[in-house]
C-alpha atoms as a PDB file:
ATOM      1  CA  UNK A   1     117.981  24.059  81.005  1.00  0.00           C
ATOM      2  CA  UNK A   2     119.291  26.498  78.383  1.00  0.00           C
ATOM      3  CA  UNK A   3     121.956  28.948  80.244  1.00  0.00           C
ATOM      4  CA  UNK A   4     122.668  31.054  77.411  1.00  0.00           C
ATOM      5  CA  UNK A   5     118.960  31.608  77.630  1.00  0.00           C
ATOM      6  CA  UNK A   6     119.044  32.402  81.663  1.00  0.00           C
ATOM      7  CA  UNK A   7     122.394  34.737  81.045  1.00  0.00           C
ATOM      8  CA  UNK A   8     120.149  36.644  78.770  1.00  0.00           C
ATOM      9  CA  UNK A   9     117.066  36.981  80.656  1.00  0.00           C
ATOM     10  CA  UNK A  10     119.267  38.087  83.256  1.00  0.00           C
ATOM     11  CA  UNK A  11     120.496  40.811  81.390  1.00  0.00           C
ATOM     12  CA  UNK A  12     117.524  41.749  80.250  1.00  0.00           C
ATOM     13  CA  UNK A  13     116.008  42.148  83.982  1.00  0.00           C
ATOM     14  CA  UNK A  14     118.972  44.253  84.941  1.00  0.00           C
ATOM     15  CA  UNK A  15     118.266  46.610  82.064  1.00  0.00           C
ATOM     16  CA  UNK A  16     115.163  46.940  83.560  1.00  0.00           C
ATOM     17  CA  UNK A  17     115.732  47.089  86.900  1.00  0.00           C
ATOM     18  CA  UNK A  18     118.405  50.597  85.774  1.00  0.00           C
ATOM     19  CA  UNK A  19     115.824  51.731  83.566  1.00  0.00           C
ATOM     20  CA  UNK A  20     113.618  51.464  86.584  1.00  0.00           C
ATOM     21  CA  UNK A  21     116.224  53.339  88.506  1.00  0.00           C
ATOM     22  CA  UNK A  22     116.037  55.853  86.120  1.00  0.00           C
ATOM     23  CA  UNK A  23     112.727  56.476  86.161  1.00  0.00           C
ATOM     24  CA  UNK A  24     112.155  56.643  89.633  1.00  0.00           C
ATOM     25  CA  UNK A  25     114.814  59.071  90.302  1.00  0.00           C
ATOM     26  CA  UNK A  26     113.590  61.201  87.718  1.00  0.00           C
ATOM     27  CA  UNK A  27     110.025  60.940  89.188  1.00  0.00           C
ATOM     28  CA  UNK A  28     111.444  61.904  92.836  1.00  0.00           C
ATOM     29  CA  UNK A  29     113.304  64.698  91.682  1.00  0.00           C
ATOM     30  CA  UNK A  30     109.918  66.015  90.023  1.00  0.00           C
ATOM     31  CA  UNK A  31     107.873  65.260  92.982  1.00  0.00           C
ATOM     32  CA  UNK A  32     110.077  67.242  94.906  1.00  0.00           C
ATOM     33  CA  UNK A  33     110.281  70.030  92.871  1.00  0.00           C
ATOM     34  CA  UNK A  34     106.876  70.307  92.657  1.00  0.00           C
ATOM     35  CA  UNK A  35     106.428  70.008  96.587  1.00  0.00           C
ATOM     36  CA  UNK A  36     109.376  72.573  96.574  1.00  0.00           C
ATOM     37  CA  UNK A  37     106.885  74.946  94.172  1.00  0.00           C
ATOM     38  CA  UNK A  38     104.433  74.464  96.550  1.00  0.00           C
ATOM     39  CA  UNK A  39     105.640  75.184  99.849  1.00  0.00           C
ATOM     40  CA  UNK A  40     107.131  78.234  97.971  1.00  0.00           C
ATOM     41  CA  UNK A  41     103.565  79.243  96.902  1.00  0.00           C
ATOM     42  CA  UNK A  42     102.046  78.648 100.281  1.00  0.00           C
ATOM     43  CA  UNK A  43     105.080  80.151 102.229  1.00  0.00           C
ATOM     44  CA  UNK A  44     105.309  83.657 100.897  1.00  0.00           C
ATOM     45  CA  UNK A  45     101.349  84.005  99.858  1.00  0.00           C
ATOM     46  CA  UNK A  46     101.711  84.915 104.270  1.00  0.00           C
ATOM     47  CA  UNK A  47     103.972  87.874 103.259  1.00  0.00           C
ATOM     48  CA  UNK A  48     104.428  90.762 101.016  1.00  0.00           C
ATOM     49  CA  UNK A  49     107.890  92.170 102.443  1.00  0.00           C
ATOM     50  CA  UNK A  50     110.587  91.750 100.042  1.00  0.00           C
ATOM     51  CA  UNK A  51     113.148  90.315 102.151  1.00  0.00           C
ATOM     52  CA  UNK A  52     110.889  87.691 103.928  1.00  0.00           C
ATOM     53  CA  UNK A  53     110.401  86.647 100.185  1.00  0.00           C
ATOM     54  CA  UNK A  54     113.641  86.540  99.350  1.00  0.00           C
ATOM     55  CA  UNK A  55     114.726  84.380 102.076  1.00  0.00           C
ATOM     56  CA  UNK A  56     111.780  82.027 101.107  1.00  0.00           C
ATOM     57  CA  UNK A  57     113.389  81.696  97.124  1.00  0.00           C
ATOM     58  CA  UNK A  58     116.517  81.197  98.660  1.00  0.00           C
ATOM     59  CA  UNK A  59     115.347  78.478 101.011  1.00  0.00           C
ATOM     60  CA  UNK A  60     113.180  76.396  98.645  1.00  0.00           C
ATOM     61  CA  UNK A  61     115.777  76.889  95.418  1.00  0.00           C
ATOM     62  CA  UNK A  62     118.174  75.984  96.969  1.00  0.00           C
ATOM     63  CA  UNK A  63     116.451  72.737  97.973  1.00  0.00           C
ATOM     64  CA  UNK A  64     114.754  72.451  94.440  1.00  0.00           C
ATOM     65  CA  UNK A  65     118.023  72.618  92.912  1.00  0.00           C
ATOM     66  CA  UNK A  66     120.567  70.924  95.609  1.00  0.00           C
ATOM     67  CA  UNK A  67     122.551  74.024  95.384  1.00  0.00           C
ATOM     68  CA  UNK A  68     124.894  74.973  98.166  1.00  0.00           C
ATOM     69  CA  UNK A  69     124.114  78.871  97.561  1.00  0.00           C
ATOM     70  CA  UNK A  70     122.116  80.891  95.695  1.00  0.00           C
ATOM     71  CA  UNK A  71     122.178  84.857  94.635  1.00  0.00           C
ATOM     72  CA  UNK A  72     119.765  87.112  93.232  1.00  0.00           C
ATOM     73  CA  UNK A  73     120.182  90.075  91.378  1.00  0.00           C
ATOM     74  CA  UNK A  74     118.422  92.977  90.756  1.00  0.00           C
ATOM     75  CA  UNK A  75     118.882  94.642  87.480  1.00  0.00           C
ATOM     76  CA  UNK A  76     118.631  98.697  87.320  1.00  0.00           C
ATOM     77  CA  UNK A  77     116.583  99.240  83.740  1.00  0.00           C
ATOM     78  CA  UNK A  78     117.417 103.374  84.143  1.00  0.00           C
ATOM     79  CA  UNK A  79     121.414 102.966  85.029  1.00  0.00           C
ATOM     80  CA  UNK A  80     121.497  99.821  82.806  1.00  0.00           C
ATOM     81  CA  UNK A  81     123.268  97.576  85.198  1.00  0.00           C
ATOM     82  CA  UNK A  82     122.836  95.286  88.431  1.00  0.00           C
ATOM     83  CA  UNK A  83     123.195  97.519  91.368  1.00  0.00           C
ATOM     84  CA  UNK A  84     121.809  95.460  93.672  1.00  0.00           C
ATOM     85  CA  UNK A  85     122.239  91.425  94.600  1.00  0.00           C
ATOM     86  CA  UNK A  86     120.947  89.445  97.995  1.00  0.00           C
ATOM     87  CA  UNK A  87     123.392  85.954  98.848  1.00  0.00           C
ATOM     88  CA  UNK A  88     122.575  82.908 100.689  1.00  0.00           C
ATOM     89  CA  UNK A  89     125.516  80.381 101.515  1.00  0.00           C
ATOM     90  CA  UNK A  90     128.848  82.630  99.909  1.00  0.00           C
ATOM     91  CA  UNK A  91     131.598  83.507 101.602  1.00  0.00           C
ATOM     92  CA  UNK A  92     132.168  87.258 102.561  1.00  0.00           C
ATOM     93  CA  UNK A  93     135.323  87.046 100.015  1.00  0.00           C
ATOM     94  CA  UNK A  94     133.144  85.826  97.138  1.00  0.00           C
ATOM     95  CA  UNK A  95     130.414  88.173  97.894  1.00  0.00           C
ATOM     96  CA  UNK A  96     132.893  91.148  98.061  1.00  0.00           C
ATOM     97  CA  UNK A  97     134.707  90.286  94.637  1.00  0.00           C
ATOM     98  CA  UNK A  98     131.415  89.656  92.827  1.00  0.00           C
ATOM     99  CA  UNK A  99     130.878  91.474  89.577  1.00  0.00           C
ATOM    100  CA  UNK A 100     128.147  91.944  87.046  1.00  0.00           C
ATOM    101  CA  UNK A 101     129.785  93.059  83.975  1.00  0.00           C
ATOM    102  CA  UNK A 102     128.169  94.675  80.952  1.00  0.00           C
ATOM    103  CA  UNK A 103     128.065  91.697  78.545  1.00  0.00           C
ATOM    104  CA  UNK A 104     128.995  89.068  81.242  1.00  0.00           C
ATOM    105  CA  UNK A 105     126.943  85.607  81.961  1.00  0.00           C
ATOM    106  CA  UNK A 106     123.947  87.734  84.323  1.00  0.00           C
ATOM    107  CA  UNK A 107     123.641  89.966  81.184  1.00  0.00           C
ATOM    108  CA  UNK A 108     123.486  87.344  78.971  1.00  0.00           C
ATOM    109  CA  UNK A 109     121.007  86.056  80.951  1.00  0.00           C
ATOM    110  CA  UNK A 110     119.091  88.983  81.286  1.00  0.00           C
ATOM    111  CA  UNK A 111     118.819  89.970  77.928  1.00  0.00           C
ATOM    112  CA  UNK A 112     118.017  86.903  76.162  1.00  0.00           C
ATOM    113  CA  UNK A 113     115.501  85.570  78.589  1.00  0.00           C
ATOM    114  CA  UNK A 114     117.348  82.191  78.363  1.00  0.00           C
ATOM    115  CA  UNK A 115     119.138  80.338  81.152  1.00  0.00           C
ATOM    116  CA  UNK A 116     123.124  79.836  81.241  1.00  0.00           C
ATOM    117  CA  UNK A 117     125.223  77.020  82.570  1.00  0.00           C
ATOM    118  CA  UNK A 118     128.997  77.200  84.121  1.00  0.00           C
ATOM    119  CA  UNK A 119     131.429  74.346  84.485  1.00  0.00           C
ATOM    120  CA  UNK A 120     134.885  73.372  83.977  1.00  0.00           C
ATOM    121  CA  UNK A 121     133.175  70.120  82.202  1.00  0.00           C
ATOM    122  CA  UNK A 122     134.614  69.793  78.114  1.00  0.00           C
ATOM    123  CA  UNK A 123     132.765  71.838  76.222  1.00  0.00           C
ATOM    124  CA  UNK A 124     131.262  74.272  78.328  1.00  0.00           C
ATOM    125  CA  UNK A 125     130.778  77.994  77.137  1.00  0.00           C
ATOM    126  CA  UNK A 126     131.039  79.387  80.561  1.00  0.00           C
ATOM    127  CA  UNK A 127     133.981  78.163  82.659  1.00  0.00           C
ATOM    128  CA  UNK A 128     133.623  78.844  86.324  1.00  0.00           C
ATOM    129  CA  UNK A 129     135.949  81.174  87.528  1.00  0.00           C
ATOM    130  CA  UNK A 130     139.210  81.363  89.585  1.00  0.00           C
ATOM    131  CA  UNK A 131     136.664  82.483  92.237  1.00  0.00           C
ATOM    132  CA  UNK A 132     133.595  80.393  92.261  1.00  0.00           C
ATOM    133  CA  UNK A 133     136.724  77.446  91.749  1.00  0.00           C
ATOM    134  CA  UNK A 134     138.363  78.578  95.561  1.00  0.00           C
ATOM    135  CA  UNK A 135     134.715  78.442  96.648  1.00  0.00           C
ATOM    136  CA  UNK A 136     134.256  75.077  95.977  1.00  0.00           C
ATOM    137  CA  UNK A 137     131.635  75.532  93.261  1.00  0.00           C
ATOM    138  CA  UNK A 138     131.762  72.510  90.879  1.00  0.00           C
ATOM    139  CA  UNK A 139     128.201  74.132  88.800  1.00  0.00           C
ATOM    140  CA  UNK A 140     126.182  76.878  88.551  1.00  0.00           C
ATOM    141  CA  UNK A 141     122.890  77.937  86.636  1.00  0.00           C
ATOM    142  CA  UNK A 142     121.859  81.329  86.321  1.00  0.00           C
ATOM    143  CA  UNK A 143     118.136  81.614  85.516  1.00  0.00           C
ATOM    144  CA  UNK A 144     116.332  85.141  84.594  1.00  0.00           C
ATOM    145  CA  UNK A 145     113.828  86.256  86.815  1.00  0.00           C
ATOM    146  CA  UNK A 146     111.131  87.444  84.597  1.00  0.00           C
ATOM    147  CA  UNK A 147     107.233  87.654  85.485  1.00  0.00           C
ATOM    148  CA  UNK A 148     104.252  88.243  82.610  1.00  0.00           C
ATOM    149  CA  UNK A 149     104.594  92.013  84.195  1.00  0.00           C
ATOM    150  CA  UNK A 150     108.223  92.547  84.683  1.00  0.00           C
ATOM    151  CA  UNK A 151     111.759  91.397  84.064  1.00  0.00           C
ATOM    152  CA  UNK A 152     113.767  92.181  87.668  1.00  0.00           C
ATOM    153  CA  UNK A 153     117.326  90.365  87.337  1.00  0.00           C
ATOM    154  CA  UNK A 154     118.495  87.230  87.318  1.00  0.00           C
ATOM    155  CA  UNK A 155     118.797  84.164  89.813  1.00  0.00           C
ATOM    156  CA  UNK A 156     122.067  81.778  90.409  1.00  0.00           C
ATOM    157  CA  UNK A 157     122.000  78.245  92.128  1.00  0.00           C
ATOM    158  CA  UNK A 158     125.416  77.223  93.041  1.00  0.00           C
ATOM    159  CA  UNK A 159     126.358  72.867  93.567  1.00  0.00           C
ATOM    160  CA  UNK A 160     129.386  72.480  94.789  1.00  0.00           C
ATOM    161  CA  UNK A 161     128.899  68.140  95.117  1.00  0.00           C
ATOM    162  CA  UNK A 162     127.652  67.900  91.187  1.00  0.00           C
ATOM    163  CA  UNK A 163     128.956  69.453  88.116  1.00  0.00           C
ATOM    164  CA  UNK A 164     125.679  69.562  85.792  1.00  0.00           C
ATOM    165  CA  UNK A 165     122.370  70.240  85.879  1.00  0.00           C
ATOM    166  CA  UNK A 166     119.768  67.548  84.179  1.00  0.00           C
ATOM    167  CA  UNK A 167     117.380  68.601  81.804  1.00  0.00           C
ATOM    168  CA  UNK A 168     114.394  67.950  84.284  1.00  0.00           C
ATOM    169  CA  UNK A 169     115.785  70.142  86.732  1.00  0.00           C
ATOM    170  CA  UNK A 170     116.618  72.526  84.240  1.00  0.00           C
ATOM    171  CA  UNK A 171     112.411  72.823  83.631  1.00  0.00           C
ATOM    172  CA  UNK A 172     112.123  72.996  87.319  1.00  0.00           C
ATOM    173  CA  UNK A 173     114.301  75.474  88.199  1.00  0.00           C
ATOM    174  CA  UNK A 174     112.461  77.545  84.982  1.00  0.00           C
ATOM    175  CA  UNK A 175     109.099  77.187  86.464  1.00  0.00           C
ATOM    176  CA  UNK A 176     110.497  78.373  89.908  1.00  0.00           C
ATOM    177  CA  UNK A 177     112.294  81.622  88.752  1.00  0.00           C
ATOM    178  CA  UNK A 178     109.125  82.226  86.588  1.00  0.00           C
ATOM    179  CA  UNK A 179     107.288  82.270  90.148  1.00  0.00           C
ATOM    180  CA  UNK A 180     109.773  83.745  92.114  1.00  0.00           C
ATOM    181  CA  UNK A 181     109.644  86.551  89.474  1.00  0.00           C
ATOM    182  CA  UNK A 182     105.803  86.704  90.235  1.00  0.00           C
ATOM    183  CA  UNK A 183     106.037  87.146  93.737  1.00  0.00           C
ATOM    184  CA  UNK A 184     108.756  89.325  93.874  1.00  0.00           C
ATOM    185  CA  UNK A 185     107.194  91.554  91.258  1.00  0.00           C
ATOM    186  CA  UNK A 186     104.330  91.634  93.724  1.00  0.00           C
ATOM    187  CA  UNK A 187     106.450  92.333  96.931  1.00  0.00           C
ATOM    188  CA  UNK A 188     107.695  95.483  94.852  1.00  0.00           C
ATOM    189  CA  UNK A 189     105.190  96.524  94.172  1.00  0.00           C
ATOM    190  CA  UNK A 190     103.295  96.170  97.806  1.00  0.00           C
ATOM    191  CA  UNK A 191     106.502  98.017  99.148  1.00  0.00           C
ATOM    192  CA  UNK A 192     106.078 100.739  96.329  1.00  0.00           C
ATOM    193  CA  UNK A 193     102.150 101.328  97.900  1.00  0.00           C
ATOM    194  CA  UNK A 194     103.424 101.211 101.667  1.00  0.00           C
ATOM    195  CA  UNK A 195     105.573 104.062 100.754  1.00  0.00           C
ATOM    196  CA  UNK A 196     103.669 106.385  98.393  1.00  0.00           C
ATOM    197  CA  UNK A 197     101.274 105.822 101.441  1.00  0.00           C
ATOM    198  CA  UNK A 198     104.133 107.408 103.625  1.00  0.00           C
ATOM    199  CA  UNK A 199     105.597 109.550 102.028  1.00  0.00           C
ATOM    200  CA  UNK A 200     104.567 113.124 100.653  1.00  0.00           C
ATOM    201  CA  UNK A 201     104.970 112.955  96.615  1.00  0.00           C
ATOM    202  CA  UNK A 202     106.366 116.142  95.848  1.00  0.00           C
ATOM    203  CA  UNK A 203     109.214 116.909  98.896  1.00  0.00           C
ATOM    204  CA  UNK A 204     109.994 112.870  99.170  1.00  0.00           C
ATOM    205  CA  UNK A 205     109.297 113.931 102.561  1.00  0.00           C
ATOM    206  CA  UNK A 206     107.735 111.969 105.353  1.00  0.00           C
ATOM    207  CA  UNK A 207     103.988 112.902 105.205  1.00  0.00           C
ATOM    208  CA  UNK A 208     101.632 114.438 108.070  1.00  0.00           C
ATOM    209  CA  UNK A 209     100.075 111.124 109.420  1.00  0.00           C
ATOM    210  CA  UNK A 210     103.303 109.359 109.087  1.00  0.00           C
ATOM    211  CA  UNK A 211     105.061 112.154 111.372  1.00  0.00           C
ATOM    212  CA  UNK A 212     102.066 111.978 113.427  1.00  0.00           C
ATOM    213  CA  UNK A 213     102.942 108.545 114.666  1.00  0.00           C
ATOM    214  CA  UNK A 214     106.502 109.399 114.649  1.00  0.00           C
ATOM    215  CA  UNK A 215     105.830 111.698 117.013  1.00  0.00           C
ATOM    216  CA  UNK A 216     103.549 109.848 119.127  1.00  0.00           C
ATOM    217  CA  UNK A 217     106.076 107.047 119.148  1.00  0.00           C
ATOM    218  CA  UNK A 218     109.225 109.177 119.920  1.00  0.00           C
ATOM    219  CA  UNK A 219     106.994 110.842 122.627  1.00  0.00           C
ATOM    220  CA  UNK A 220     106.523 107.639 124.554  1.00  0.00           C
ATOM    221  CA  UNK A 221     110.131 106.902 124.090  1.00  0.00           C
ATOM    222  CA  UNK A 222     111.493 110.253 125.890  1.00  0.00           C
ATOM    223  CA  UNK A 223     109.317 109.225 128.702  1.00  0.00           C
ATOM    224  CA  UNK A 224     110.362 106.221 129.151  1.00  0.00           C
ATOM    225  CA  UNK A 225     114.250 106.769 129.181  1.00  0.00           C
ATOM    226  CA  UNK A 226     113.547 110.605 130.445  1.00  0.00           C
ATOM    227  CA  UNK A 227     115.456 112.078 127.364  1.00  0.00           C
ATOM    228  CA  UNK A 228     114.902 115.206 125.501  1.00  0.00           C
ATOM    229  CA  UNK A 229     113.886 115.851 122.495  1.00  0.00           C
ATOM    230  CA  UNK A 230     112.875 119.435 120.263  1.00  0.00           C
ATOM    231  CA  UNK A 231     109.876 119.774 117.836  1.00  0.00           C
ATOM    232  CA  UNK A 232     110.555 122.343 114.906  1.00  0.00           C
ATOM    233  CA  UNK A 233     107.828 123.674 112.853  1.00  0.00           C
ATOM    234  CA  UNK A 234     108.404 126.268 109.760  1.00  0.00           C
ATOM    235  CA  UNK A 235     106.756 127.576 107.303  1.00  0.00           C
ATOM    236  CA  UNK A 236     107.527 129.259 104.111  1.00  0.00           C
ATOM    237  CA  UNK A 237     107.331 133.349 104.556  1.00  0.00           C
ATOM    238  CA  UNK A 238     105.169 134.867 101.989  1.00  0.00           C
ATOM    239  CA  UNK A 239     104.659 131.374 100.183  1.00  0.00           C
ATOM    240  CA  UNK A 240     101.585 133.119  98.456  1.00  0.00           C
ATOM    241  CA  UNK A 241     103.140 135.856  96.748  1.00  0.00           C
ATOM    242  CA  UNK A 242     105.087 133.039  95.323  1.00  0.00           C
ATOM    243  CA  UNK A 243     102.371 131.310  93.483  1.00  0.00           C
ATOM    244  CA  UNK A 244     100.185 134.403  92.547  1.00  0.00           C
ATOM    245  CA  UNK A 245     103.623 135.730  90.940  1.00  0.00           C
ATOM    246  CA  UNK A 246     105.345 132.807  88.940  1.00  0.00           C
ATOM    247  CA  UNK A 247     102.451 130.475  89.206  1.00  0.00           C
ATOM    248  CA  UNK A 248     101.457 127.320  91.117  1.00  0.00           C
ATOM    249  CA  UNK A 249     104.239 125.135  89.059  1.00  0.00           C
ATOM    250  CA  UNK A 250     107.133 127.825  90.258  1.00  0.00           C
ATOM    251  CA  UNK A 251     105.333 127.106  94.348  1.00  0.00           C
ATOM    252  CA  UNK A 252     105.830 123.118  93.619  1.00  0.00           C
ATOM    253  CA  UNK A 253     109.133 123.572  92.648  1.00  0.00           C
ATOM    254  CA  UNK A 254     109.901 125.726  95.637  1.00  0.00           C
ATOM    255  CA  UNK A 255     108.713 123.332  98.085  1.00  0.00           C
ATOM    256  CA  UNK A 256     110.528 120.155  96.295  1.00  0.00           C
ATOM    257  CA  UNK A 257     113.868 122.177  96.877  1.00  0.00           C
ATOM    258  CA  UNK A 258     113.575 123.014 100.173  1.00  0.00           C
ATOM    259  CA  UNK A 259     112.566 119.674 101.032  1.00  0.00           C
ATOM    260  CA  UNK A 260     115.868 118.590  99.611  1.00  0.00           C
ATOM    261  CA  UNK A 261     117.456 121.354 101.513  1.00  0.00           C
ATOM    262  CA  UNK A 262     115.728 120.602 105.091  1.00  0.00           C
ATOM    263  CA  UNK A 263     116.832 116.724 104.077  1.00  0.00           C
ATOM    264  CA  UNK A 264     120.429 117.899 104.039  1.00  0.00           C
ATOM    265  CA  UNK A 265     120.143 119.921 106.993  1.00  0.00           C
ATOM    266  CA  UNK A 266     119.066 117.297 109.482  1.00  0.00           C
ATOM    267  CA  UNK A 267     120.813 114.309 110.864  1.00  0.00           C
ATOM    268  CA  UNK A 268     119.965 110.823 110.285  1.00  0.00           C
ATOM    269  CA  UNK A 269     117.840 110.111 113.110  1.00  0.00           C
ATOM    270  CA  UNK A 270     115.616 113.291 112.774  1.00  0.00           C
ATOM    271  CA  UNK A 271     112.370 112.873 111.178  1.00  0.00           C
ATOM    272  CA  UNK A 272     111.544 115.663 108.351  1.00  0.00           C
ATOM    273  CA  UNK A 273     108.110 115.581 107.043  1.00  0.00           C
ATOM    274  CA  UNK A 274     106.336 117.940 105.133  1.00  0.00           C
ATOM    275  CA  UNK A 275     103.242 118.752 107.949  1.00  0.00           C
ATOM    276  CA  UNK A 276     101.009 121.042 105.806  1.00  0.00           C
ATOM    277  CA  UNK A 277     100.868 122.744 102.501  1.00  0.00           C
ATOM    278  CA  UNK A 278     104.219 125.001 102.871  1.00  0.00           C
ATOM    279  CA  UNK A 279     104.752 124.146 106.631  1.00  0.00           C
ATOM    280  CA  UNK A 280     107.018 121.438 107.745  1.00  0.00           C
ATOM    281  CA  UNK A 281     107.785 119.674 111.116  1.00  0.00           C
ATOM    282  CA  UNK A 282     111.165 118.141 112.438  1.00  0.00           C
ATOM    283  CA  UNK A 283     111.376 116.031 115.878  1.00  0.00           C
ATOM    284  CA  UNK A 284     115.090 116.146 117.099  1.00  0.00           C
ATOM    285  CA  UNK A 285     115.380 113.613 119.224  1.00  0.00           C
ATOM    286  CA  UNK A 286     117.697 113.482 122.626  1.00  0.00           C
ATOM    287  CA  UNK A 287     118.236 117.405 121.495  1.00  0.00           C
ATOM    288  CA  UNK A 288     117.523 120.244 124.199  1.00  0.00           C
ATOM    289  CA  UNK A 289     116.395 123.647 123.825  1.00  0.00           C
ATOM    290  CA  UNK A 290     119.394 125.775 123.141  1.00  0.00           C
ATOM    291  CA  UNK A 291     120.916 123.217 120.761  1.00  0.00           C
ATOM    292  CA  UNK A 292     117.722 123.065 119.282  1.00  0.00           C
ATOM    293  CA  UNK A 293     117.203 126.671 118.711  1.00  0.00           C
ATOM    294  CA  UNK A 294     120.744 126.591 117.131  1.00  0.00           C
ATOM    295  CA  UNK A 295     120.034 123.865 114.702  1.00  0.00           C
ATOM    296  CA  UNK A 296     116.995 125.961 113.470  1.00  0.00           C
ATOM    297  CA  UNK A 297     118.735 129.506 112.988  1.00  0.00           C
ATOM    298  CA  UNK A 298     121.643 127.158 110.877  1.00  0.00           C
ATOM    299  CA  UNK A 299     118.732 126.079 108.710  1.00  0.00           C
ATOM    300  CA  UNK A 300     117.052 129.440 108.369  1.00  0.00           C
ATOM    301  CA  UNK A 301     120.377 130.777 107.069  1.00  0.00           C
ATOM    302  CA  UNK A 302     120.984 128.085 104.864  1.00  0.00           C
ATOM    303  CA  UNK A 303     117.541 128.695 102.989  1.00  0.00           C
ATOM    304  CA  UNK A 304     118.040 131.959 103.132  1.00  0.00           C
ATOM    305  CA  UNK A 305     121.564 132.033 101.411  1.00  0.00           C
ATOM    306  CA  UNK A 306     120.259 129.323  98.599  1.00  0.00           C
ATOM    307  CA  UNK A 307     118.713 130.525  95.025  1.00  0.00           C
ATOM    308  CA  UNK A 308     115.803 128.625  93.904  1.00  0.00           C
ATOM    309  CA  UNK A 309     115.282 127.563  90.944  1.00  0.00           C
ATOM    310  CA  UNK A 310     112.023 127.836  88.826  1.00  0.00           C
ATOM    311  CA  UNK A 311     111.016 125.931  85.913  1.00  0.00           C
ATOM    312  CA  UNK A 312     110.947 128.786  83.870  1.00  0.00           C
ATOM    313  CA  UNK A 313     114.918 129.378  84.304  1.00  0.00           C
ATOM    314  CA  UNK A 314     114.499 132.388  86.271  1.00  0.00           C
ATOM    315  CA  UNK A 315     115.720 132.077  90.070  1.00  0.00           C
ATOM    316  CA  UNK A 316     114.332 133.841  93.461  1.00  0.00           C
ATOM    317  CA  UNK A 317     115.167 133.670  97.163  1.00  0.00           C
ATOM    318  CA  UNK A 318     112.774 132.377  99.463  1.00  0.00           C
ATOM    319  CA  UNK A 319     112.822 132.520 103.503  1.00  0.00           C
ATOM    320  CA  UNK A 320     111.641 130.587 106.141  1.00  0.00           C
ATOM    321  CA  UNK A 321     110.403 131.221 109.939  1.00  0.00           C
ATOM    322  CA  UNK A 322     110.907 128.512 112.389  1.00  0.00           C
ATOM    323  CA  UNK A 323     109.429 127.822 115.843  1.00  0.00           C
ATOM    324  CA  UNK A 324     110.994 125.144 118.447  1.00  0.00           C
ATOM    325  CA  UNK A 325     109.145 123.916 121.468  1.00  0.00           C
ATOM    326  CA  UNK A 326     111.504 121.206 123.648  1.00  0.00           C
ATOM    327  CA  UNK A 327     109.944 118.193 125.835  1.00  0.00           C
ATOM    328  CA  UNK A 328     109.984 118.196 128.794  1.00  0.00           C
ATOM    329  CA  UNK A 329     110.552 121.787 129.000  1.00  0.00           C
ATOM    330  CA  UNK A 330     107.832 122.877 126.925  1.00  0.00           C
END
């Protein structure tokens, strides 16, 4: 009976048994990043809208990556900035003070294609900040979010019980922005159909079937809670003259103005669409029929007192003629 030789064996086993350890740990954490992938996949292939989407990412990241909270932001390629960001798990305080600064760690990000880490561990590039500190962040990664078809921002997972980020989870967390980049690429782009489908192209109007079930709907709502409401139609006067005297180019931009006049003109909860090919409709709803015939003469004089530009440089004045028919008047 040898015990230096038992003493070692027994070390050896216990190297084992940690490297063991090791390994399974690492396997769980793939296995459930992988079933995170999945459920991700299978979750938001049953919807297109953006925000159902995003609150799936948010969910399963934030699982994937044992993160506390978790942002995404959208980056504007045109104004050259983020000007738009979604939370999950931040306080109001840290949402409000939140800034994406040209040349900042979500820039970085952005424009190198490469993920970024932020501690307060030696050695780290990015320290957190005062504020992500009195938020109880101890981490953070911020991944870009960047499909085969688009780059759309970046996306942060915030630990606040772990200060690092392992390189498996690092890969994981890669894979998942690369899908969440898919998918929300594809929700975009779904959203961008449902409204060219709704909207007229040259006004930015509401088109005619969309105001047709506009009206239907706001119909059935006056009956029910028996309240008013005022239909406007107008046209432009003379809208031919127009295009047989400057051209068809000079009539578009007519129309695209006035649309952007009658937008102006009309509250909130009024629904301006652009009915035919110079006539437009307006439903004013909870509006009877002598404020409704004042709201119309206001907007006849406001045309009528605005110069319109056409491409060419030159300007003209245009009118319009408006008729109003009230429910349950009418």
């Amino acid at each position: 009976y040898d015990r230096r030789a038992t003493a070692g064996t027994y070390d050896e086993i216990g190297q084992l048994a940690e490297t063991f350890n090791r390994m399974t740990s690492a396997i769980a954490v793939k296995t459930r990043g992988l079933t995170a992938l999945n459920q991700m996949a299978g979750s938001i292939a049953s919807s297109l809208k953006q925000t159902e989407v995003l609150d799936q990412i948010m969910y399963h990241g934030a699982d994937l990556s044992g993160a506390a909270a978790a942002c995404v932001a959208f980056y504007d390629q045109k104004a050259g900035l983020f000007n738009d960001w979604v939370t999950h798990g931040l306080s109001d305080h840290f949402v409000r003070n939140m800034a994406f600064s040209t040349g900042g760690l979500a820039d970085e990000t952005f424009t190198t294609g490469t993920y970024v880490l932020s501690s307060d561990l030696p050695g780290t590039r990015h320290r957190l900040s005062q504020l992500a500190r009195d938020q109880g962040i101890q981490s953070f990664i911020c991944l870009p979010l960047t499909s085969r078809k688009s780059r759309l921002g970046v996306i942060y997972f915030y630990r606040k019980v772990r200060d690092t980020f392992g390189a498996d989870e690092i890969a994981l967390l890669q894979a998942f922005a690369h899908l969440a980049a898919g998918v929300l690429a594809n929700a975009r782009l779904h959203a961008q159909v449902e409204e060219e489908a709704r909207v007229d192209a040259l006004t930015g109007l509401l088109n005619r079937r969309s105001f047709d079930r506009r009206l239907a709907a706001e119909h059935r709502r006056a009956g029910r809670f028996s309240k008013p409401y005022a239909l406007a139609l107008l046209d432009i006067d003379h809208f031919k003259r127009v295009n047989d005297g400057y051209g068809h180019p000079a009539g578009d931009a007519v129309l695209a103005q006035l649309g952007q006049i009658l937008a102006r003109q009309f509250r909130e909860v009024d629904v301006v669409a652009r009915y035919g090919g110079e006539e437009f409709a307006i439903i004013l709803p909870e509006i009877g029929g002598h404020t409704a015939r004042d709201v119309a003469e206001r907007v006849r004089r406001a045309v009528a007192a605005t110069p319109f530009a056409l491409p060419d440089g030159r300007e003209i004045g245009v009118t319009i003629s408006i008729g109003v028919s009230c429910y349950p008047d009418s």
